[in-house]
N, C-alpha and C. Protein backbone atom coordinates (compact mmCIF):
# COMPACT_ATOMS: atom_id res chain seq x y z
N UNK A 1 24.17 5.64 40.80
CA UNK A 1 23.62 4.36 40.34
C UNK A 1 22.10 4.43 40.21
N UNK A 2 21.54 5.03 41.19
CA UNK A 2 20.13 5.24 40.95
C UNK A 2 19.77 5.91 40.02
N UNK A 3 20.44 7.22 39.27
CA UNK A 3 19.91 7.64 38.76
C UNK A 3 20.12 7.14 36.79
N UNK A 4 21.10 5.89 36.90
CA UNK A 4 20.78 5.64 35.86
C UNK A 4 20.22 4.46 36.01
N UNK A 5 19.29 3.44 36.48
CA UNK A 5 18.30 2.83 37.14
C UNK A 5 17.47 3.50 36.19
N UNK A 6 17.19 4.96 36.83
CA UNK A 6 16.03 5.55 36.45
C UNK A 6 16.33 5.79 35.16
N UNK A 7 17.34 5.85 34.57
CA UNK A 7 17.22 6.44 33.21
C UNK A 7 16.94 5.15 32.06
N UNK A 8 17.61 3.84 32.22
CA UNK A 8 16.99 2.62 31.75
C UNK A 8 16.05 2.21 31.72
N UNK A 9 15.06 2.17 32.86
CA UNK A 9 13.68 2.29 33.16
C UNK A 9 12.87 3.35 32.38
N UNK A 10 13.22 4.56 32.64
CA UNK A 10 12.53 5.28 31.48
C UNK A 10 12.68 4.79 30.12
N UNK A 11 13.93 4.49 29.39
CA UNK A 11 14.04 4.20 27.98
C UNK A 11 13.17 3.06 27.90
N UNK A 12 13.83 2.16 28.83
CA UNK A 12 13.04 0.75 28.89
C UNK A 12 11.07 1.30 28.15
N UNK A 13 10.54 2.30 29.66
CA UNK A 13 9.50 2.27 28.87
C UNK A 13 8.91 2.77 27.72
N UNK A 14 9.73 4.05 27.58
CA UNK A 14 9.39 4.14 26.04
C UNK A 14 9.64 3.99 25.06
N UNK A 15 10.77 2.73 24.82
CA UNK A 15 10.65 1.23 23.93
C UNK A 15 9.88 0.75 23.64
N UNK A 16 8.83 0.37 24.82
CA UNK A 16 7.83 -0.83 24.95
C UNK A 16 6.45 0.48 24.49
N UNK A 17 6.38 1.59 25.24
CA UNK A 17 5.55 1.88 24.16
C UNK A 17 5.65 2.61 22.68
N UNK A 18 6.72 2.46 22.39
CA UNK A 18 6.83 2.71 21.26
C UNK A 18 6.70 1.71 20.07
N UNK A 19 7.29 0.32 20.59
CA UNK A 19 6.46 -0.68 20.03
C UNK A 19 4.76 -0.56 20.07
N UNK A 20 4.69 -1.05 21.54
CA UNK A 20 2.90 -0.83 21.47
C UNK A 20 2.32 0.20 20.26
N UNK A 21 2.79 1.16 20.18
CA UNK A 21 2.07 2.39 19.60
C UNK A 21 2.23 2.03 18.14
N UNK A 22 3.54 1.32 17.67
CA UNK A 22 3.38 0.83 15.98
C UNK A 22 3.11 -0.19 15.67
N UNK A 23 2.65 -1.23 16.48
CA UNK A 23 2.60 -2.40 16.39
C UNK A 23 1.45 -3.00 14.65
N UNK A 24 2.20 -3.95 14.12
CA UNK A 24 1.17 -4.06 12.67
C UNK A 24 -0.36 -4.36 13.59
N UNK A 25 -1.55 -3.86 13.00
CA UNK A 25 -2.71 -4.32 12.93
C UNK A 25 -3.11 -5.69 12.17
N UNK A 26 -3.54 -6.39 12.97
CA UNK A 26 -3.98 -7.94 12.62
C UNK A 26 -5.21 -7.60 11.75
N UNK A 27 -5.39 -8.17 10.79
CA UNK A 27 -6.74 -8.95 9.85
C UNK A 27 -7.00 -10.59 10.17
N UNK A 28 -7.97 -11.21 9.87
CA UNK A 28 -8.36 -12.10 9.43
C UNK A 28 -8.06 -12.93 8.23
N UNK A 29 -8.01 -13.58 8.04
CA UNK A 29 -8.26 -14.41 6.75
C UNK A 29 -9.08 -13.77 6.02
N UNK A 30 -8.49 -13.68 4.23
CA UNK A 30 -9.72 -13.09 3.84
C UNK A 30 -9.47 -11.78 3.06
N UNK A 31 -9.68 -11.44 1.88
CA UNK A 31 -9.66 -9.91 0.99
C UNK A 31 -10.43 -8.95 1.98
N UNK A 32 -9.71 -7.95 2.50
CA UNK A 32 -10.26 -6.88 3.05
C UNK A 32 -10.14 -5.50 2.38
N UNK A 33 -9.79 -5.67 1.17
CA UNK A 33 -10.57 -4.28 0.26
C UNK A 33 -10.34 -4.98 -1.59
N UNK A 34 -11.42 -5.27 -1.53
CA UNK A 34 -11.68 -5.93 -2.62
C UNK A 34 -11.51 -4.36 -3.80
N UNK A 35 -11.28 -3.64 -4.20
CA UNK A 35 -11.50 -2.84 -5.35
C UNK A 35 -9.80 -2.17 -5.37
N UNK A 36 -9.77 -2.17 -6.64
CA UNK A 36 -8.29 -1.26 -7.66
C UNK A 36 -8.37 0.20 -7.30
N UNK A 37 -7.40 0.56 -6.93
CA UNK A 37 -7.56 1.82 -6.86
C UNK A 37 -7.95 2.61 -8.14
N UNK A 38 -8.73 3.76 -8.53
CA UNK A 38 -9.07 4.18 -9.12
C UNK A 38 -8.69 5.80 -10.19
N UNK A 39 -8.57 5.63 -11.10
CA UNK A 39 -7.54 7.28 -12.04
C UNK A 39 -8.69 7.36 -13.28
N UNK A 40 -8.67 8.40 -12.84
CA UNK A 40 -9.51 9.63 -13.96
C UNK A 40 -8.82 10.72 -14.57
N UNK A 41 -9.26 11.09 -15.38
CA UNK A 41 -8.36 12.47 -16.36
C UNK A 41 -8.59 13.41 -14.54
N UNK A 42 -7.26 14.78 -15.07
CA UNK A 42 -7.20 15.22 -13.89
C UNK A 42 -8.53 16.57 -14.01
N UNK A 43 -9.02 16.97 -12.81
CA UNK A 43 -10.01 17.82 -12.79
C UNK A 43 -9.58 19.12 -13.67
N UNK A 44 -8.02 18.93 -13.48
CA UNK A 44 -8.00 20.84 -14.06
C UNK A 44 -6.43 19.99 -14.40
N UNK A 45 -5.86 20.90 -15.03
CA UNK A 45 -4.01 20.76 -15.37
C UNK A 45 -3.50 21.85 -14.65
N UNK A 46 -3.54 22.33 -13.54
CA UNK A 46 -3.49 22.92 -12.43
C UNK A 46 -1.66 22.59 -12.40
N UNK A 47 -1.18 23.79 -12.19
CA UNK A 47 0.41 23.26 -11.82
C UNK A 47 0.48 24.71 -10.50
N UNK A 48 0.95 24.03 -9.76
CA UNK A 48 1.27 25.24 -8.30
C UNK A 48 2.21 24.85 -7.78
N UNK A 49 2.82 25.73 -6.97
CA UNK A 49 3.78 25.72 -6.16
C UNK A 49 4.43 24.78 -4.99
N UNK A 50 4.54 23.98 -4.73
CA UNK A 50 4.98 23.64 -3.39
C UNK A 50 6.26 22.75 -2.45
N UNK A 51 6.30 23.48 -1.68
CA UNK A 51 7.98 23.52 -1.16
C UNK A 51 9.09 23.40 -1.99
N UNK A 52 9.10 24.58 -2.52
CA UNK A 52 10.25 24.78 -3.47
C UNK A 52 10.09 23.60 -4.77
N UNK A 53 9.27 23.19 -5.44
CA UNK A 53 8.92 22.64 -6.63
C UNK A 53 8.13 22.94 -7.06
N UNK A 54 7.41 22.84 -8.25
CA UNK A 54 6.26 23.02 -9.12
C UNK A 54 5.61 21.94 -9.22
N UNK A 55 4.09 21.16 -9.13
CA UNK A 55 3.81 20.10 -9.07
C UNK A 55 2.45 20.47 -10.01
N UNK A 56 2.38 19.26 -11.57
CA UNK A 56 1.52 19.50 -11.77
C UNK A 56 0.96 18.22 -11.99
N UNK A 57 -0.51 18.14 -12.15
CA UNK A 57 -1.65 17.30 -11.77
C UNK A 57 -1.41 16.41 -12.79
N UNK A 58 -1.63 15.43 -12.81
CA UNK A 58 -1.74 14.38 -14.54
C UNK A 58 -3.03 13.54 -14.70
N UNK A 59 -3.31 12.90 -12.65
CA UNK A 59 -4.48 12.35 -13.03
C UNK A 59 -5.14 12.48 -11.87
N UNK A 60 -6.13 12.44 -11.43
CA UNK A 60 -6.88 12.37 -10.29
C UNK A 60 -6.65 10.79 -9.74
N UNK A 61 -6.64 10.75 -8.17
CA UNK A 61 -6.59 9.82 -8.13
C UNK A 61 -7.15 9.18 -6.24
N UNK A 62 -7.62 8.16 -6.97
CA UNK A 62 -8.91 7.74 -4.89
C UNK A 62 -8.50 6.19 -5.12
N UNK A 63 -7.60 5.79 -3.82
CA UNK A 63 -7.47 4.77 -3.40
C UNK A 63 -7.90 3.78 -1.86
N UNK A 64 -8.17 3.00 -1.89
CA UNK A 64 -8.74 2.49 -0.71
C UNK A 64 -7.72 0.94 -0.28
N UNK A 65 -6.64 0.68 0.23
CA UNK A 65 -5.82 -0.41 0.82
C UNK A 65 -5.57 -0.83 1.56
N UNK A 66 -4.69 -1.93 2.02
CA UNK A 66 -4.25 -1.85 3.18
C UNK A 66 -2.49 -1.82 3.35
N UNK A 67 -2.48 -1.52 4.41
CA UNK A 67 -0.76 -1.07 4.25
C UNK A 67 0.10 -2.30 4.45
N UNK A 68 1.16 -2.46 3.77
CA UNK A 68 2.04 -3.80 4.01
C UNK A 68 3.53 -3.67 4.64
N UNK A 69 3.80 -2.08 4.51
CA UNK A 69 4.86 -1.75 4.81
C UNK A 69 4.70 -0.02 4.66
N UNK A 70 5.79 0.39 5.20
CA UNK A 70 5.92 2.05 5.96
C UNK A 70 7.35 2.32 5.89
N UNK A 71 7.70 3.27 4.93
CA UNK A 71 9.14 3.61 5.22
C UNK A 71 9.19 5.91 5.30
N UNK A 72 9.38 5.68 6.68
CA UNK A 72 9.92 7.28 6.25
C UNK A 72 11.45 8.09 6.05
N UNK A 73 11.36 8.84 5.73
CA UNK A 73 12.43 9.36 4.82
C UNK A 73 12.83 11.18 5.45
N UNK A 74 13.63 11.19 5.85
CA UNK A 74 14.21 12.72 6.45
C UNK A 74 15.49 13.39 5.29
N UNK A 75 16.03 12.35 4.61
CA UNK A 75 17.43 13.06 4.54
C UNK A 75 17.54 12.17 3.09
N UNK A 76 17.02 11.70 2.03
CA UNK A 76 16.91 12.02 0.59
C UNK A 76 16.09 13.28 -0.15
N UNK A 77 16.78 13.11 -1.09
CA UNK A 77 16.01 14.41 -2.02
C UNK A 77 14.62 14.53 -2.08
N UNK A 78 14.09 13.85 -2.21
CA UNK A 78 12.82 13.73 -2.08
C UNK A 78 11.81 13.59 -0.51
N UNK A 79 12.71 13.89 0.44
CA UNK A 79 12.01 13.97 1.91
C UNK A 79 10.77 14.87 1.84
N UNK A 80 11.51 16.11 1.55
CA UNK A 80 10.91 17.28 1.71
C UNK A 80 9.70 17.43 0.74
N UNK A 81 9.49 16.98 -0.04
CA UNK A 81 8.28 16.81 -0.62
C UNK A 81 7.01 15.35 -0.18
N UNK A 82 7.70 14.26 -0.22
CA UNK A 82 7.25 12.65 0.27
C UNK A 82 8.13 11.99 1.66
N UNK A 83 7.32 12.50 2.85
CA UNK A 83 8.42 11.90 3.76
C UNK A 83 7.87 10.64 3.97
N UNK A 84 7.41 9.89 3.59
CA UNK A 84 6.42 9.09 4.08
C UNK A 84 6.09 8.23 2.92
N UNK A 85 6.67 6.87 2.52
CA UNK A 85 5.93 5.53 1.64
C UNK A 85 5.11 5.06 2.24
N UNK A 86 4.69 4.60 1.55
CA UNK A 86 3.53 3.74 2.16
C UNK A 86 3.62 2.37 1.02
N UNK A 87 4.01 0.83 1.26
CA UNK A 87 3.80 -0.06 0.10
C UNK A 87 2.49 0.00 0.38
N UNK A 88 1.79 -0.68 -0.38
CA UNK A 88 -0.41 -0.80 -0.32
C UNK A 88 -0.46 -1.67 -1.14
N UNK A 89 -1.76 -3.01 -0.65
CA UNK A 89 -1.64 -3.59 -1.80
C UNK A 89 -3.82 -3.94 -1.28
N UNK A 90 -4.47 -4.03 -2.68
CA UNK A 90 -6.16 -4.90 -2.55
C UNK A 90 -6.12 -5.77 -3.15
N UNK A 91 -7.21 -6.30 -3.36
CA UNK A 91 -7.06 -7.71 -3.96
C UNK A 91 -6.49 -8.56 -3.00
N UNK A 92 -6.55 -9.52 -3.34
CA UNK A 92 -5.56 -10.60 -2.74
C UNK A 92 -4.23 -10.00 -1.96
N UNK A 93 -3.86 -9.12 -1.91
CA UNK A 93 -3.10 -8.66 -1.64
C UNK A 93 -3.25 -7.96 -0.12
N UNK A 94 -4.50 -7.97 -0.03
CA UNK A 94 -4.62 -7.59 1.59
C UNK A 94 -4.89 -8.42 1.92
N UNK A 95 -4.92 -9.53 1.51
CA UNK A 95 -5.78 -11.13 2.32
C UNK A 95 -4.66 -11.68 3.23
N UNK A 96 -5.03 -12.07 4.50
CA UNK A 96 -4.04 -12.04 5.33
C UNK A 96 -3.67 -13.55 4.74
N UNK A 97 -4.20 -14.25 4.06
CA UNK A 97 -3.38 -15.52 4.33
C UNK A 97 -2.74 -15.72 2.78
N UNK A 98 -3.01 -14.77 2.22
CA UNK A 98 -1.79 -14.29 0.84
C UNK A 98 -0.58 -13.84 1.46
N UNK A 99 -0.36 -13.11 2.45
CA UNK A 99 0.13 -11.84 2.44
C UNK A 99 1.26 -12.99 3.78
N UNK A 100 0.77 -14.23 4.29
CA UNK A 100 1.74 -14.46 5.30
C UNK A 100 2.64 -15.54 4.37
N UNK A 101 2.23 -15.76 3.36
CA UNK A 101 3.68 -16.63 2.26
C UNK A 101 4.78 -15.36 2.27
N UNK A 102 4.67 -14.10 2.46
CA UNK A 102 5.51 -13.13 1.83
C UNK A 102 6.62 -12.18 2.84
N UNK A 103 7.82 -12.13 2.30
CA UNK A 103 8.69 -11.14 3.37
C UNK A 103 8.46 -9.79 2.66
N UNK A 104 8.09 -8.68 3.35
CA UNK A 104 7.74 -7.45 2.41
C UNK A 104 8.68 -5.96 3.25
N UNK A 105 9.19 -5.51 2.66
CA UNK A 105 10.32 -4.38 2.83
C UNK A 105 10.28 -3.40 1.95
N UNK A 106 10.91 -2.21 2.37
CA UNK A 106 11.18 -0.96 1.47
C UNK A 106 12.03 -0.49 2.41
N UNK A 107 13.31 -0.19 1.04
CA UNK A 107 14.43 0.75 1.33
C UNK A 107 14.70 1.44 -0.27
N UNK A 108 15.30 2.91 0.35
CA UNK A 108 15.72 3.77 -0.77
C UNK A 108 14.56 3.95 -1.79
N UNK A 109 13.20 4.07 -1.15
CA UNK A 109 12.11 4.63 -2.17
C UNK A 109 11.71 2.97 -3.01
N UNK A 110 11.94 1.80 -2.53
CA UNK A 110 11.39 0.89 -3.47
C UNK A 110 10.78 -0.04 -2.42
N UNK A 111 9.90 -0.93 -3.23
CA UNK A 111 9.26 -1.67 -2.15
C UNK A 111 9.49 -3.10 -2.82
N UNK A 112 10.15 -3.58 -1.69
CA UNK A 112 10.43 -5.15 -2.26
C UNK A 112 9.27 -6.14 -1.36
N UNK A 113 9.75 -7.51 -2.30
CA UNK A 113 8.75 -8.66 -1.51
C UNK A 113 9.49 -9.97 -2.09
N UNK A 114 9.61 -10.89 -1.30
CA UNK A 114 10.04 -12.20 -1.55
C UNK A 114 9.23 -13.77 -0.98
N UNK A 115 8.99 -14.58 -1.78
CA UNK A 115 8.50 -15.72 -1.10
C UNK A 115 9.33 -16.54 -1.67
N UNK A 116 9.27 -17.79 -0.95
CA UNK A 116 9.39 -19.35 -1.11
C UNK A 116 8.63 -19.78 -2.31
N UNK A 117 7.17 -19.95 -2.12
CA UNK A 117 6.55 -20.13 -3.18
C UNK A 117 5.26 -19.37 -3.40
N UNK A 118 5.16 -18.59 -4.72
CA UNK A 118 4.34 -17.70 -4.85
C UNK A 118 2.69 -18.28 -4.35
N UNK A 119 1.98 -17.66 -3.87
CA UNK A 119 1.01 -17.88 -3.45
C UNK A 119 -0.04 -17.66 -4.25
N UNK A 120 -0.21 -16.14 -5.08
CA UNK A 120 -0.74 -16.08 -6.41
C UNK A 120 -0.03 -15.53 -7.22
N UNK A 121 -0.45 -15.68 -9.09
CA UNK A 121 0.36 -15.86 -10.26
C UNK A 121 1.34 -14.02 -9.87
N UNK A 122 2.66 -13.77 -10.22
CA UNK A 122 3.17 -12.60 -10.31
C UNK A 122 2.81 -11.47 -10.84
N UNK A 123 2.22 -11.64 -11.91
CA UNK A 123 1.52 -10.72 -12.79
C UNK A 123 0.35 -10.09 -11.60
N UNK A 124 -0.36 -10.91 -10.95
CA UNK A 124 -1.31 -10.44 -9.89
C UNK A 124 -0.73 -9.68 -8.78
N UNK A 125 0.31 -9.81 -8.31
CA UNK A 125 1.08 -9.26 -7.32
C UNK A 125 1.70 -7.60 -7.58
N UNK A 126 1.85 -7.91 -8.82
CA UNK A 126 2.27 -6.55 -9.59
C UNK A 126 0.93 -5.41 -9.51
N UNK A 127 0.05 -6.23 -10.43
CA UNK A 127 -1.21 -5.42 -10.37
C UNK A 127 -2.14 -4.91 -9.34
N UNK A 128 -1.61 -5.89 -8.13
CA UNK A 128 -2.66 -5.27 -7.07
C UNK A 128 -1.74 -5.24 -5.56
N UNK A 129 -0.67 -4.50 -6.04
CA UNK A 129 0.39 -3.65 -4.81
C UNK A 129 1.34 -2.88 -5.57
N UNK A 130 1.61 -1.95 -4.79
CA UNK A 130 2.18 -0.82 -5.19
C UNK A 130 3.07 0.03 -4.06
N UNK A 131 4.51 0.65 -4.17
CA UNK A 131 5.31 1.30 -3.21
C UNK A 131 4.76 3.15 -3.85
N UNK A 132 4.10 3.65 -2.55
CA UNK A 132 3.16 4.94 -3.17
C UNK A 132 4.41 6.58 -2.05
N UNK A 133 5.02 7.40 -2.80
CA UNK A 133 5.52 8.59 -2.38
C UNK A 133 4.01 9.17 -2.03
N UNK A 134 4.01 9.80 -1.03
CA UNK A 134 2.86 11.00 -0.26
C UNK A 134 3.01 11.88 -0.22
N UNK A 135 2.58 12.70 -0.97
CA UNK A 135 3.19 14.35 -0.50
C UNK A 135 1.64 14.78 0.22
N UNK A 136 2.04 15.28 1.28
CA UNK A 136 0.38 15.99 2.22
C UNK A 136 0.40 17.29 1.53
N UNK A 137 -0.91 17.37 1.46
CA UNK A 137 -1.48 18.81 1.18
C UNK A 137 -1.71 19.14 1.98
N UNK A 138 -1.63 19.06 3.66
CA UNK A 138 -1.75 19.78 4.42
C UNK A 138 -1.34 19.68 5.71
N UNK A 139 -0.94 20.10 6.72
CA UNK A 139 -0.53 19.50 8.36
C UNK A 139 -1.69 18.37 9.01
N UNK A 140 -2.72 18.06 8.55
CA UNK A 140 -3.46 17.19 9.09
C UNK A 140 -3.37 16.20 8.07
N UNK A 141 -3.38 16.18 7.23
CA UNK A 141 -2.56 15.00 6.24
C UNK A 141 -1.01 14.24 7.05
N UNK A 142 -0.43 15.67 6.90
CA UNK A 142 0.81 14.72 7.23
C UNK A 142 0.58 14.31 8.55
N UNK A 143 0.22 14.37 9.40
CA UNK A 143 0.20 13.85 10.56
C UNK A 143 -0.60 12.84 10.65
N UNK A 144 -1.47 12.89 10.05
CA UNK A 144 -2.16 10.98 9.63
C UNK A 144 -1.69 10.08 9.17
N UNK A 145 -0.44 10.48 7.95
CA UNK A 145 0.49 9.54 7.77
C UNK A 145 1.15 9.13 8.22
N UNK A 146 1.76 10.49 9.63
CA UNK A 146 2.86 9.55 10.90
C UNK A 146 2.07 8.42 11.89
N UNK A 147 0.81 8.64 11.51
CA UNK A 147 0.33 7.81 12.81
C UNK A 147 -0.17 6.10 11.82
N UNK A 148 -0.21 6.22 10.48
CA UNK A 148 -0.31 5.14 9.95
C UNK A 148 0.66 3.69 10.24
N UNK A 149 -0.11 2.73 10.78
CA UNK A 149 0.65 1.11 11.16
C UNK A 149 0.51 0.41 9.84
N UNK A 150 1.80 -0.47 9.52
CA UNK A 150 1.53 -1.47 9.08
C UNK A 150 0.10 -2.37 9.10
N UNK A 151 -0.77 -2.79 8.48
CA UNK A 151 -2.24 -3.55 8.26
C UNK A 151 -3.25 -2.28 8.47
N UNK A 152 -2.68 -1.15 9.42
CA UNK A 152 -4.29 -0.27 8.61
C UNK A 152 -4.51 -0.32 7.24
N UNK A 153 -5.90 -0.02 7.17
CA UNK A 153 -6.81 0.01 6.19
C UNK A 153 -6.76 1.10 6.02
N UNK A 154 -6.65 2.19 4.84
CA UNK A 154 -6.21 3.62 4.96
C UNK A 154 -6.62 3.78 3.59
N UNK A 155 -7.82 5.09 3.15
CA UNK A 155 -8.16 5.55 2.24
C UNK A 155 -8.22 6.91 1.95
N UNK A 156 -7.23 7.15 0.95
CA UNK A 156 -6.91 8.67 0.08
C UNK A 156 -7.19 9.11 -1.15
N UNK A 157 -6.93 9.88 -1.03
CA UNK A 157 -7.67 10.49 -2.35
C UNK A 157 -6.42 11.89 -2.70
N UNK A 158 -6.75 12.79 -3.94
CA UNK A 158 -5.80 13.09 -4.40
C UNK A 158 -5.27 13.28 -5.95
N UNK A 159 -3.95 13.86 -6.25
CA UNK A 159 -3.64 13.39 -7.55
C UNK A 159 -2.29 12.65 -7.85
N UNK A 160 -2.42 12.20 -9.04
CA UNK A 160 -0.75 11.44 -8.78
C UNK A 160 -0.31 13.07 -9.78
N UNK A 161 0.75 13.28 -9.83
CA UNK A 161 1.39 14.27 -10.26
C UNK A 161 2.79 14.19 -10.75
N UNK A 162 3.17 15.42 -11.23
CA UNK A 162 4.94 15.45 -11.68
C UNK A 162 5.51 16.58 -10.67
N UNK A 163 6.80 16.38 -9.91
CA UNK A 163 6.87 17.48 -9.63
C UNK A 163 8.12 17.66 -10.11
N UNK A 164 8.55 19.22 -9.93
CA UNK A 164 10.28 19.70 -11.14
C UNK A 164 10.30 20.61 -9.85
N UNK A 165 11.72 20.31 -9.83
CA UNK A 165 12.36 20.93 -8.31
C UNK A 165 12.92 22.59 -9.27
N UNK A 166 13.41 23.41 -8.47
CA UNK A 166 13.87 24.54 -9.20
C UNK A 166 15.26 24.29 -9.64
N UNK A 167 15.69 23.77 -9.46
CA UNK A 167 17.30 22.44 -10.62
C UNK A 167 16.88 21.67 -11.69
N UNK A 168 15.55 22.17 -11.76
CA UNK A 168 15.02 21.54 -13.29
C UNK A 168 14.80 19.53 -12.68
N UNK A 169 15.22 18.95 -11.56
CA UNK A 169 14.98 17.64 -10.95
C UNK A 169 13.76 17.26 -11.68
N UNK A 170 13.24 16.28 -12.04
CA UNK A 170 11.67 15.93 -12.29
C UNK A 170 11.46 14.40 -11.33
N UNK A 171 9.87 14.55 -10.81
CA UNK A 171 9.92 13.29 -10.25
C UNK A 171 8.42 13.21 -11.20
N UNK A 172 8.12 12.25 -11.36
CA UNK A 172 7.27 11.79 -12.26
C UNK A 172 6.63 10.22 -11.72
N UNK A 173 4.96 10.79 -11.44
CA UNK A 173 3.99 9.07 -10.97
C UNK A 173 4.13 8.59 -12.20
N UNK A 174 4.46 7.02 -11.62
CA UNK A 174 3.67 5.98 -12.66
C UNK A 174 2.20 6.25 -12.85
N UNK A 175 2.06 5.83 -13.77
CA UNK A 175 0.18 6.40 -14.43
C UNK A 175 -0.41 4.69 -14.58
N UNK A 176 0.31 4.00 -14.06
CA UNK A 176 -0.12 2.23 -14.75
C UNK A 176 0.20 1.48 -13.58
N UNK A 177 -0.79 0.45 -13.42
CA UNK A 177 -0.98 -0.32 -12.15
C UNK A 177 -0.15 -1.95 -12.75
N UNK A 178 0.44 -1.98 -13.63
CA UNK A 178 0.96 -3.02 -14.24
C UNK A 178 2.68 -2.68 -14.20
N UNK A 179 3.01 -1.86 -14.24
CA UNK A 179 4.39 -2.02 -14.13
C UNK A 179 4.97 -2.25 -13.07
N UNK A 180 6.34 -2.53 -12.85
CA UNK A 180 7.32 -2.76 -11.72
C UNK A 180 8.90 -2.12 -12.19
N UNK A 181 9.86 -2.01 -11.04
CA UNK A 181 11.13 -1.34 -11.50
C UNK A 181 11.01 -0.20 -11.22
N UNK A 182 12.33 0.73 -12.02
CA UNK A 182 12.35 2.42 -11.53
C UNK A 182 11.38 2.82 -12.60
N UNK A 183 10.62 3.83 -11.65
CA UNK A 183 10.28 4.14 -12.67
C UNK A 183 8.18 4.07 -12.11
N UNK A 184 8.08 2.88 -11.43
CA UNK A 184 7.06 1.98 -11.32
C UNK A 184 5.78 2.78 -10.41
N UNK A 185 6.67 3.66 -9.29
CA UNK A 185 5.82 4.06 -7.95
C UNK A 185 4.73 5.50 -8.27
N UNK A 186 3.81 5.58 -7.45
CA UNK A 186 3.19 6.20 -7.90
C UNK A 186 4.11 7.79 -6.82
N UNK A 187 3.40 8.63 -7.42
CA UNK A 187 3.65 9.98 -6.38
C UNK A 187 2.63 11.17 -6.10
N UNK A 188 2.21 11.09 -5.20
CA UNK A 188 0.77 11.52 -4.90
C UNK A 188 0.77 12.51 -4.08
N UNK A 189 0.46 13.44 -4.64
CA UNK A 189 -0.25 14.81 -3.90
C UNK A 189 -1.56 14.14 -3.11
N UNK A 190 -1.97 13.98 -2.06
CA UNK A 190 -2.64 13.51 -0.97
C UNK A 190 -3.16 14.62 -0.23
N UNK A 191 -5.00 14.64 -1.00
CA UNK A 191 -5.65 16.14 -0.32
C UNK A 191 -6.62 15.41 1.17
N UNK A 192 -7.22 14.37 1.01
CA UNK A 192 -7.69 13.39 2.03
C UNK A 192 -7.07 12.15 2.36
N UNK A 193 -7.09 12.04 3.68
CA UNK A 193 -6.19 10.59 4.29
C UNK A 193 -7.12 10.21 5.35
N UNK A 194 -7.58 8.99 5.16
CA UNK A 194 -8.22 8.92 6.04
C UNK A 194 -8.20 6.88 6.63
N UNK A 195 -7.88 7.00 7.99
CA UNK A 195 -6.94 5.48 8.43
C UNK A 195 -8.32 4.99 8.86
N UNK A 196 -8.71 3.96 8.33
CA UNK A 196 -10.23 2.90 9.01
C UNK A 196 -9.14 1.34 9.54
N UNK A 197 -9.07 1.56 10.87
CA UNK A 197 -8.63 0.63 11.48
C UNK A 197 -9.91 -0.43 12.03
């Protein structure tokens, strides 16, 4: 009996800090990253190798958001390249008192959101949030993304890219901050990550 005492007690606590440790980060009232993320022609048309796909560059790309939602991924096709969504939204879209009209989720690579009554016009909602695939360029990348909470403030940089699995597969970024649907998410080779909590 004692010793499963002790074993509840242990789970017990690392429940509680496992909450503690993801818990969303609070904002204020208020736009806390006022600027669009930003795409330029890509530096080079660079296509290389990685984990068993070919990934090549389409556009350069430096974003600065805040996070609204976090989904990771072990066991779709696409793990092994993007384990890690991230929804992100600026603009109005990080403003905490936009953002509490809204229920916001991601499953199966998409990022949903629902309100009662829209808070600002839809067309705006589209344009300034986005469900973003991560691929790390490196072990200190990816490990910044496991430690990313819901409401950090988190700025990357990078390219959005295509990648073609060796089954000929293609995954292909959206290049446009206006669309929604399949088709819509961006997919980002991620050379800097960097979380400003």
């Amino acid at each position: 009996m004692r010793n499963v005492l002790l074993v509840l007690t242990l789970l017990g606590c690392w429940g509680a800090w496992q909450h503690y440790r993801t818990r969303p980060i609070p904002h204020s009232p208020g736009t806390v990253v006022a600027t669009a993320p930003s795409q330029t022609s890509a530096r080079d048309d660079a296509t290389f190798p990685y984990k068993g796909h070919t990934l090549t560059r389409l556009q350069d790309f430096d974003i600065r958001a805040r996070v609204l939602s976090r989904a990771d991924y072990s066991l779709d096709r696409g793990a092994t390249l993007a384990p890690v969504d991230l929804a992100l939204g600026w603009g109005r879209m990080s403003d905490s008192a936009v953002l509490a009209a809204f229920e916001i989720w991601q499953t199966n690579r998409y990022f949903f959101w629902k309100a009662e009554r829209l808070p600002i016009p839809q067309d705006e909602i589209i344009a300034s949030s986005s469900n973003m695939h991560l691929i790390p360029a490196d072990a200190e990348v990816a490990r910044r993304l496991r430690e990313t909470r819901v409401g950090d403030i988190v700025h990357f940089s990078g390219s959005l890219v295509e990648a073609r699995g060796s089954d000929g597969h293609v995954w292909r970024s959206s290049l446009s901050r206006t669309d929604s649907g399949d088709g819509a998410c961006e997919l980002v080779y991620v050379e800097q990550f960097i979380i400003q909590r």
